[in-house]
Protein backbone atom coordinates (compact mmCIF):
# COMPACT_ATOMS: atom_id res chain seq x y z
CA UNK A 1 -5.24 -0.48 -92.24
CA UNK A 2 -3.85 -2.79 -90.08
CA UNK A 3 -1.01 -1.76 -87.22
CA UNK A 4 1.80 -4.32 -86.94
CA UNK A 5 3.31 -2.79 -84.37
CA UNK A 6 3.87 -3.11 -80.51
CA UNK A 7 1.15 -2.11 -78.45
CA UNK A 8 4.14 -1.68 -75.54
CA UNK A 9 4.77 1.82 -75.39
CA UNK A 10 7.84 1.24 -73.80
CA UNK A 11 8.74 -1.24 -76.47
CA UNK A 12 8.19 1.13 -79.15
CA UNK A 13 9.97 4.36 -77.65
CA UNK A 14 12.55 1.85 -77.23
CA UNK A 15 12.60 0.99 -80.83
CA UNK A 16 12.36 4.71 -81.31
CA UNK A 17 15.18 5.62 -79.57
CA UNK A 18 17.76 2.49 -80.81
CA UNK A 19 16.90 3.78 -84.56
CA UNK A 20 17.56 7.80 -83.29
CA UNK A 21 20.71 6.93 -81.44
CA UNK A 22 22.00 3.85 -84.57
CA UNK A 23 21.14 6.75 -87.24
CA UNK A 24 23.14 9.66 -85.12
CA UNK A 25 26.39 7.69 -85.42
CA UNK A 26 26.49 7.85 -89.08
CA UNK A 27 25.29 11.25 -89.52
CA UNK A 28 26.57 14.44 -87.62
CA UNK A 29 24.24 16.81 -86.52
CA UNK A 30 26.35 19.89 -84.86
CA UNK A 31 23.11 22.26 -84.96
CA UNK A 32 21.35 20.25 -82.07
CA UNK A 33 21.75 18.91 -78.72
CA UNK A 34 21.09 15.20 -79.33
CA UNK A 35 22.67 14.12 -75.96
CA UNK A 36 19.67 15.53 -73.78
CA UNK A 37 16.72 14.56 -76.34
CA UNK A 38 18.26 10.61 -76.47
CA UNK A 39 18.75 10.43 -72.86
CA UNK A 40 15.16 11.77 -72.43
CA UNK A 41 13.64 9.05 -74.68
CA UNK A 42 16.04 6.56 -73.29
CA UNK A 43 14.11 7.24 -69.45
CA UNK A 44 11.07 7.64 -70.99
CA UNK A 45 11.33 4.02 -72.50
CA UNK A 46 12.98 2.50 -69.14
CA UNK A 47 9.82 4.07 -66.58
CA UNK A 48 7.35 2.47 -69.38
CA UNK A 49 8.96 -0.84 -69.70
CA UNK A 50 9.18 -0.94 -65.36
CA UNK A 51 5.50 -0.08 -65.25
CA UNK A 52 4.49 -2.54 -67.90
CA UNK A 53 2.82 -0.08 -70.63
């Protein structure tokens, strides 16, 4: 099985996080903190793109 995927880390917690933070506007999640987990993955994905992973 094939991966057809980015190999860009940083390109796919990118990805990641645009999906999290598109799906999050439709549905409300008042149990969880999802300001603190999207920022996370959004520095997460900026460091990797910078460094070029």
């Amino acid at each position: 099985m094939n991966w057809i995927g980015t190999k860009n880390i940083g390109m796919l917690l990118l990805a990641i996080w645009l999906i999290a933070s598109g799906v999050l506007a439709f549905v409300h999640i008042s149990s969880i903190q999802t300001g603190p987990i999207l920022a996370g993955l959004a520095i997460a994905a900026g460091v990797s793109l910078l460094l070029g992973r």
